[in-house]
Structures are given as C-alpha cells and as structure tokens.
N, C-alpha and C. Protein backbone atom coordinates (compact mmCIF):
# COMPACT_ATOMS: atom_id res chain seq x y z
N UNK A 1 0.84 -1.18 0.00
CA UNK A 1 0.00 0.00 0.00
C UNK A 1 0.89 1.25 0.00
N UNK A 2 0.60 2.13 -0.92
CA UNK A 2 1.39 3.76 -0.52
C UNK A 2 0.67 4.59 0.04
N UNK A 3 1.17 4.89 0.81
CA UNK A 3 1.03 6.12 1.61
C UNK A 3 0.62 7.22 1.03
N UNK A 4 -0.02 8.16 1.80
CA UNK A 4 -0.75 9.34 0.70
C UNK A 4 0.81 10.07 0.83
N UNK A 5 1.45 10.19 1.93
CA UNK A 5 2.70 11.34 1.67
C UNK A 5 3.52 11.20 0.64
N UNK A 6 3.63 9.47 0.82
CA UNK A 6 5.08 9.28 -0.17
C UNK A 6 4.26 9.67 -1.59
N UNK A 7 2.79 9.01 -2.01
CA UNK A 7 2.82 9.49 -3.58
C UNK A 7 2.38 11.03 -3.47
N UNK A 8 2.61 11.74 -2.57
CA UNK A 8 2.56 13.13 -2.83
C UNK A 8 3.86 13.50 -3.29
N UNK A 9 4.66 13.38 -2.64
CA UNK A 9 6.62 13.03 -2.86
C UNK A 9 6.45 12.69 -3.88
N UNK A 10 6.14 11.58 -4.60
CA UNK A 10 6.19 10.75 -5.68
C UNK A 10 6.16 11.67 -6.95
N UNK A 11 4.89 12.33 -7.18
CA UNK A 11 4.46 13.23 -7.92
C UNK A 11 5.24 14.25 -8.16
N UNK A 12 5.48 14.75 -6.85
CA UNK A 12 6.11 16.38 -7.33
C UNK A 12 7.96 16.00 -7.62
N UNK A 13 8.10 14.93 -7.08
CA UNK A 13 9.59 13.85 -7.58
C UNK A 13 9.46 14.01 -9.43
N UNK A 14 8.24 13.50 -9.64
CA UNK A 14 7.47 12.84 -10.67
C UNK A 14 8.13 14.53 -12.26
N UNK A 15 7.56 15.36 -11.55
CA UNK A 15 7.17 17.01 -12.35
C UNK A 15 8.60 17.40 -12.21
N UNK A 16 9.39 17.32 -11.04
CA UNK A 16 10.55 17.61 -10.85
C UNK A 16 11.65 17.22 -11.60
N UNK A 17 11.46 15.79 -11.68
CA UNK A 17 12.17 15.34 -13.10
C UNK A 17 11.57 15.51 -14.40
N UNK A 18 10.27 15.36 -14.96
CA UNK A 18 10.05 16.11 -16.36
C UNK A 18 10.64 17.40 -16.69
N UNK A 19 10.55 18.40 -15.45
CA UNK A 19 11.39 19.75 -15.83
C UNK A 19 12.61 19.84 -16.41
N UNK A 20 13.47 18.98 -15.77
CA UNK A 20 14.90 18.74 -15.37
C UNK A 20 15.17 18.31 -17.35
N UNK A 21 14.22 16.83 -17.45
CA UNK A 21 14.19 16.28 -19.00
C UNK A 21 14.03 17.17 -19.91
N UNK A 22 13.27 17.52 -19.72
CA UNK A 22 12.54 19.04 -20.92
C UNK A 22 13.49 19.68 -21.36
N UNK A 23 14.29 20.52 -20.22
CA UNK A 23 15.37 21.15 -20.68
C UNK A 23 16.89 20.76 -20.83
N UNK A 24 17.23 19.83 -20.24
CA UNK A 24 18.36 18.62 -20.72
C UNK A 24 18.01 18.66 -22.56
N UNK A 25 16.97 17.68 -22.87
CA UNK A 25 16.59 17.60 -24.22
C UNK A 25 16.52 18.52 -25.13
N UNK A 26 15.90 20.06 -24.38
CA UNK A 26 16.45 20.84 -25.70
C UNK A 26 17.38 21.52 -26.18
N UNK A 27 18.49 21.04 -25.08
CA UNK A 27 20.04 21.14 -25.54
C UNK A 27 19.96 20.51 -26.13
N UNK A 28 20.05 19.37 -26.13
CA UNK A 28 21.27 17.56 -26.10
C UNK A 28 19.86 16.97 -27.14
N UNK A 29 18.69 17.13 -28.07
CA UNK A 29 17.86 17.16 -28.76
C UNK A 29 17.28 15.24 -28.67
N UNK A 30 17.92 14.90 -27.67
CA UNK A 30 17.20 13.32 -27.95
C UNK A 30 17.19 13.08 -26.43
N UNK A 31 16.53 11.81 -26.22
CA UNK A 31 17.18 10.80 -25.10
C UNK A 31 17.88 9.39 -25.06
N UNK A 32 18.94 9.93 -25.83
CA UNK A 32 20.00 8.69 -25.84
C UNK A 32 20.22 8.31 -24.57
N UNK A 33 21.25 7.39 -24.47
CA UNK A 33 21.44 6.36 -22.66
C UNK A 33 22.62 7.96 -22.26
N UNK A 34 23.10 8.38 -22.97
CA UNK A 34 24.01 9.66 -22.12
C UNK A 34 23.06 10.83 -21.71
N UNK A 35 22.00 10.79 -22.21
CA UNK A 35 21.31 12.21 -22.22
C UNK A 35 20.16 12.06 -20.74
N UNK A 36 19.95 10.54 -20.78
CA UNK A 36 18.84 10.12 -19.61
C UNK A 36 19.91 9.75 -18.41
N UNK A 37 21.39 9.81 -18.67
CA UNK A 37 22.33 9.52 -17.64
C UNK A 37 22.25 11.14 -16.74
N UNK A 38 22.46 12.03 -18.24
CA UNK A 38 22.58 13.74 -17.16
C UNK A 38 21.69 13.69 -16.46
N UNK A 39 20.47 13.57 -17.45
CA UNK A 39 19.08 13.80 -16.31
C UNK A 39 18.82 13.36 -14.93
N UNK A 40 19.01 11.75 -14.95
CA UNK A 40 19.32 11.18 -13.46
C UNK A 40 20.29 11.87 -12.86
N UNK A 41 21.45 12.02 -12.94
CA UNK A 41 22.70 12.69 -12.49
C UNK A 41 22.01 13.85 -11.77
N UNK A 42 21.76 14.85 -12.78
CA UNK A 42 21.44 16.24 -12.74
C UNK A 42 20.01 16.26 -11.32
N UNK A 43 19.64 15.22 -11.63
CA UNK A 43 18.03 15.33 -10.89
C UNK A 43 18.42 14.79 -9.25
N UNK A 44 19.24 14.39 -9.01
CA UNK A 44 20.33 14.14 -7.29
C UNK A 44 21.11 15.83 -7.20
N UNK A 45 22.23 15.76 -8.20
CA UNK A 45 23.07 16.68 -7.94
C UNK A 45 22.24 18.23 -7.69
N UNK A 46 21.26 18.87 -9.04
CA UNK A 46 20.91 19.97 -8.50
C UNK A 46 19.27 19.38 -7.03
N UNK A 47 18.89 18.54 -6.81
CA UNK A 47 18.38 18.15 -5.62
C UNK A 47 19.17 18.81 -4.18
N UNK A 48 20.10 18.80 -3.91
CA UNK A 48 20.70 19.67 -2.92
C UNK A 48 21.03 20.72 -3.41
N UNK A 49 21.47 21.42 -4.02
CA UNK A 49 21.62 23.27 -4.58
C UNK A 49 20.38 23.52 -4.49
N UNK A 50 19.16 23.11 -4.85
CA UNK A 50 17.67 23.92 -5.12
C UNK A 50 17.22 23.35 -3.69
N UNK A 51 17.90 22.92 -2.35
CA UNK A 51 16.96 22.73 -1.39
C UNK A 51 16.56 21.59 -1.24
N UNK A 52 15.68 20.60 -2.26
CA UNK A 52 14.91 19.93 -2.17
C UNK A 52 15.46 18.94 -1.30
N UNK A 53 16.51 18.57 -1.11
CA UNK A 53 16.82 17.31 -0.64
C UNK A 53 16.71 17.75 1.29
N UNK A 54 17.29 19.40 1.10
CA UNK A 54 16.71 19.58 2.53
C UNK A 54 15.56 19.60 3.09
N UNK A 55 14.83 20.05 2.14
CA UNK A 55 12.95 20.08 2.63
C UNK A 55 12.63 18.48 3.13
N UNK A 56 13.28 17.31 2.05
CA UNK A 56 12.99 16.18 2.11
C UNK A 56 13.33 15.91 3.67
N UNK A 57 14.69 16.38 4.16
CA UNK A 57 14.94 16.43 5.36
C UNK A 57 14.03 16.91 6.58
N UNK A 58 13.51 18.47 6.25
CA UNK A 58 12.95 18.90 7.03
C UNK A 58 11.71 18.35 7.75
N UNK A 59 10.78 17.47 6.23
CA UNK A 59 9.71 16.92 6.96
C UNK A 59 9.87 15.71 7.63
N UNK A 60 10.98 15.51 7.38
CA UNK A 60 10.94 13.82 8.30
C UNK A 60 12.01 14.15 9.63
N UNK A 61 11.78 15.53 10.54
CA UNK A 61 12.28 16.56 11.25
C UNK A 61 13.72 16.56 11.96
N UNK A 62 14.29 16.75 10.20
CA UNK A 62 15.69 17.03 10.70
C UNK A 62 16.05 18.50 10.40
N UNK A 63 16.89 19.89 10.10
CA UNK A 63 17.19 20.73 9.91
C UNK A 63 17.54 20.66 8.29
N UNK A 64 18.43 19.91 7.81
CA UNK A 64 18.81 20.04 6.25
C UNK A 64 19.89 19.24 6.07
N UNK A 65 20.05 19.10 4.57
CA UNK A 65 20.84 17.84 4.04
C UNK A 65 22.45 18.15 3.71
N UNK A 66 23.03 17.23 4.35
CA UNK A 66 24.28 18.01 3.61
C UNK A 66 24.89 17.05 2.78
N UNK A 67 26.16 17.32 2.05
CA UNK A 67 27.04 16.80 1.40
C UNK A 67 27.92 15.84 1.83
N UNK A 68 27.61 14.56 1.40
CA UNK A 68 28.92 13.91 2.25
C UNK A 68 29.88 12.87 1.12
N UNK A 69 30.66 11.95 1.48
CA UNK A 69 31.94 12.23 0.44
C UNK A 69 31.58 10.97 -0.53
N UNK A 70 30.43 10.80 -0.55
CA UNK A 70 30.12 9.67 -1.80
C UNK A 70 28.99 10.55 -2.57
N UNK A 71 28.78 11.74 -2.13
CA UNK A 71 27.56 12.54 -3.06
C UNK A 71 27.71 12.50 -4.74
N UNK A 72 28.83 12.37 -5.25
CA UNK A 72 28.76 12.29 -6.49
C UNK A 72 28.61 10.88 -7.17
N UNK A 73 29.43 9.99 -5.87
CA UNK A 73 28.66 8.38 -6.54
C UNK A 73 27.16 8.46 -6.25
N UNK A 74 26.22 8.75 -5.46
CA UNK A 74 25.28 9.10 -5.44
C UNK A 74 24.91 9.46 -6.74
N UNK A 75 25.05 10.40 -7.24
CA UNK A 75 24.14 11.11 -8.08
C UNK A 75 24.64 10.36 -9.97
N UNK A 76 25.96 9.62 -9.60
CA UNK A 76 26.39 8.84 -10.68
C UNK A 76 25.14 7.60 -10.67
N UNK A 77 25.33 6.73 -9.62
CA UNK A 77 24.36 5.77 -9.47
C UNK A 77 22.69 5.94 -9.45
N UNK A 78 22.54 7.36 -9.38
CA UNK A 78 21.08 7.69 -9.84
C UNK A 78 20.62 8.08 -11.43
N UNK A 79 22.16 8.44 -11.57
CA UNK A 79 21.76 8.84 -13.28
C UNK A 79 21.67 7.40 -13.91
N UNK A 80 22.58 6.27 -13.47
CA UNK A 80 22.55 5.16 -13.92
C UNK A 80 20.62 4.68 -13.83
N UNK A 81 20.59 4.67 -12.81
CA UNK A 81 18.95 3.70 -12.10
C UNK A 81 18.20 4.54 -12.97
N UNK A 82 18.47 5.87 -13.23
CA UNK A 82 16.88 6.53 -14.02
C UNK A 82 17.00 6.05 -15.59
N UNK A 83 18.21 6.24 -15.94
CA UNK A 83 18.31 5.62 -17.15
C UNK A 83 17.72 4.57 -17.31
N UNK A 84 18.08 2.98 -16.68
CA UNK A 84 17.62 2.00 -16.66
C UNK A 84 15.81 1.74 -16.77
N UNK A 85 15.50 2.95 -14.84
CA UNK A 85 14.14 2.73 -15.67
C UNK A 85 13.07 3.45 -16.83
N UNK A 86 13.76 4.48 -17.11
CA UNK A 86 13.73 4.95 -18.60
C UNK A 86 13.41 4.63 -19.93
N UNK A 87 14.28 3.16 -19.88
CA UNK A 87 14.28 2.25 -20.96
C UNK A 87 13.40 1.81 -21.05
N UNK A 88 12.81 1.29 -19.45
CA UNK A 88 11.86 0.34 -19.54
C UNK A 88 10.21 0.91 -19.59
N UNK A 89 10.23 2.22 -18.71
CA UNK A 89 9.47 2.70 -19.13
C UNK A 89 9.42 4.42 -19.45
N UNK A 90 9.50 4.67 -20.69
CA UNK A 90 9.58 5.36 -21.82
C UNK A 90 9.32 6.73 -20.95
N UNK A 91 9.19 7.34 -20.23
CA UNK A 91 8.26 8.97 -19.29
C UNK A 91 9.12 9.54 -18.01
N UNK A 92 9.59 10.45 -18.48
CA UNK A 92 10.72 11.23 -17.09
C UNK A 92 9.49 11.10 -16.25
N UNK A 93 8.69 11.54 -15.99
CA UNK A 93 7.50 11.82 -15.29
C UNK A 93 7.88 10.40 -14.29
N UNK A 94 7.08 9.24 -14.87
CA UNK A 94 6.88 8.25 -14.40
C UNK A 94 8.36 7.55 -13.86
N UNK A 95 9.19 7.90 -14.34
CA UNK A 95 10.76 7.28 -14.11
C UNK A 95 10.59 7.91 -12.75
N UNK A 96 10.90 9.58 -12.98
CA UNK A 96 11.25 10.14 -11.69
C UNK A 96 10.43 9.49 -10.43
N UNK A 97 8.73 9.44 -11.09
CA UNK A 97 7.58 9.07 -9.85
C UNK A 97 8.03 7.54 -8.98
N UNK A 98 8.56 6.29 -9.95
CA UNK A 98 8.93 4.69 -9.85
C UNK A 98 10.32 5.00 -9.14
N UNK A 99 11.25 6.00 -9.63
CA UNK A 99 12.30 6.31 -8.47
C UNK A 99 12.24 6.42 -7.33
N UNK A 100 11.26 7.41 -7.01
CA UNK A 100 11.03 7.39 -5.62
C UNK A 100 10.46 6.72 -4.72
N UNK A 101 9.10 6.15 -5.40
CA UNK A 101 8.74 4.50 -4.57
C UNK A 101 9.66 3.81 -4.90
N UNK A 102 10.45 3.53 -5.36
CA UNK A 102 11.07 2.37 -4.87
C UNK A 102 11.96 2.60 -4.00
N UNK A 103 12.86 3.93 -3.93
CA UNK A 103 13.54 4.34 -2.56
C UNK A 103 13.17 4.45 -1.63
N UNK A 104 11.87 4.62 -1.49
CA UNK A 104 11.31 4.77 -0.14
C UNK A 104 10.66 3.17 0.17
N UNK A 105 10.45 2.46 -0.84
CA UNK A 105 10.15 0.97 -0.19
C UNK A 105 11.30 -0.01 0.22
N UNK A 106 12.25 0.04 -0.52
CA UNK A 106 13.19 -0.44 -0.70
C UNK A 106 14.67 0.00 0.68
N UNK A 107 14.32 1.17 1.39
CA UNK A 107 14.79 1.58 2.55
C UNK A 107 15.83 2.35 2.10
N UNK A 108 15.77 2.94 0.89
CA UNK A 108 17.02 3.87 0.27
C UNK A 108 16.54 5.28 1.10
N UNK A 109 15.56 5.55 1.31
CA UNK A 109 15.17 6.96 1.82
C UNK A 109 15.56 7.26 3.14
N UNK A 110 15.26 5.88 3.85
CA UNK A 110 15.61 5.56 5.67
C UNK A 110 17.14 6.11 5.27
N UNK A 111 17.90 5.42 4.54
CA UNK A 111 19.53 5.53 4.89
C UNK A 111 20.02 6.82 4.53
N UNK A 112 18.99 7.94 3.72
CA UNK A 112 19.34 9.14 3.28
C UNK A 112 18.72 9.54 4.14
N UNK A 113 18.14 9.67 5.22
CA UNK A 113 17.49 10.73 6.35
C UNK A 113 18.93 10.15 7.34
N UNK A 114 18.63 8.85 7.78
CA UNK A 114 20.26 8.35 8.56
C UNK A 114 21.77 9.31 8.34
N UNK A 115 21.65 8.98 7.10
CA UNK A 115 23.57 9.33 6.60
C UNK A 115 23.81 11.17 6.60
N UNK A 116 22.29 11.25 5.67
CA UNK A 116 22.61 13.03 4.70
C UNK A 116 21.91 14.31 5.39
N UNK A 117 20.81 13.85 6.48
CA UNK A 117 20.06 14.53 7.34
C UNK A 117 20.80 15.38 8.62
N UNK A 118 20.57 16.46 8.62
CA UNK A 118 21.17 16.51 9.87
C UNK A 118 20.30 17.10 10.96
N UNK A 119 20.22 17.48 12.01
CA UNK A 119 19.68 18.56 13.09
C UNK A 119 20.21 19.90 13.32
C-alpha cells in the first residue's frame, strides 16, 4: 500500500524530473542512454543546490541535508537507475515518480534521512 505522503513526494519527484528532461533535451535534442544519464545525475546533484533534498529532510524533522563524500557516486548511481528505468518505461514523469517508490520501499530513503540529514 502507498502512503498518501510518499505518492505526494512521488508526484512532485514525478514534475521535478520532467522539468529537469525538458530542458536537458532541448540542448542535447534526444534521449539517448548519455542524455537520460545527465538527467538522473542532474536530478540528485541539482536536488541539494535547489533545497529539495533539505525540505525532504525537514519533513521527516531534521534541519537540512548536507554533502557527504560519496555525493557524487550518489548522483552517478542515480543517473545510472533513471536511465535504466527509462528504458523500460519510456516517461521522465513516471521514471522520476517509480524512483522514488522504490527508494522509499526499498529503505534507500531511511539511509538518506540516517547518513545526509542533519539537526
């Protein structure tokens, strides 16, 4: 069962990455496997510069997220996973939305409030 919060998360996860695609693509004019790699990449990395990853923090009541020294394998290994599910199913929208349930079922979210959260 999901939770009404997480597919609220889910969604605006969901819009957050179509934005991110939209304008990736009308540089880079396709979505080849390098172009859906930035997007994942891009959609972690600017996630902490625009806040979001702290808000993510804030409601599950910590103060804000910081940087710690695997943040760029982080955001390597997310550009990888969005790609992947990309392939499979064809919609930044829906990639970004299936990203985030599965981090949050899967206990990827627990270990990012744990590790990247602070007080």
């Amino acid at each position: 069962m999901v939770i009404p919060s997480v597919l609220y998360e889910a969604i605006i996860v969901g819009i957050y990455t179509e934005i991110i695609f939209r304008i990736i693509t009308m540089f880079l004019q396709n979505a080849s496997i390098p172009t859906l790699f930035v997007v994942g990449f891009l959609k972690h990395f600017l996630g902490y510069y625009l806040q979001l990853q702290s808000s993510f923090c804030y409601y599950y009541g910590k103060s804000h997220a910081i940087i710690t020294d695997n943040f760029i394998n982080e955001c390597i290994i997310e550009g990888i996973i969005f790609t992947l599910i990309y392939l499979l199913l064809p919609s930044a929208f829906m990639s970004g939305f299936l990203l985030h349930i599965i981090s949050e079922y899967t206990g990827i979210h627990n270990l990012f409030i744990k590790y990247r959260c602070r007080k």
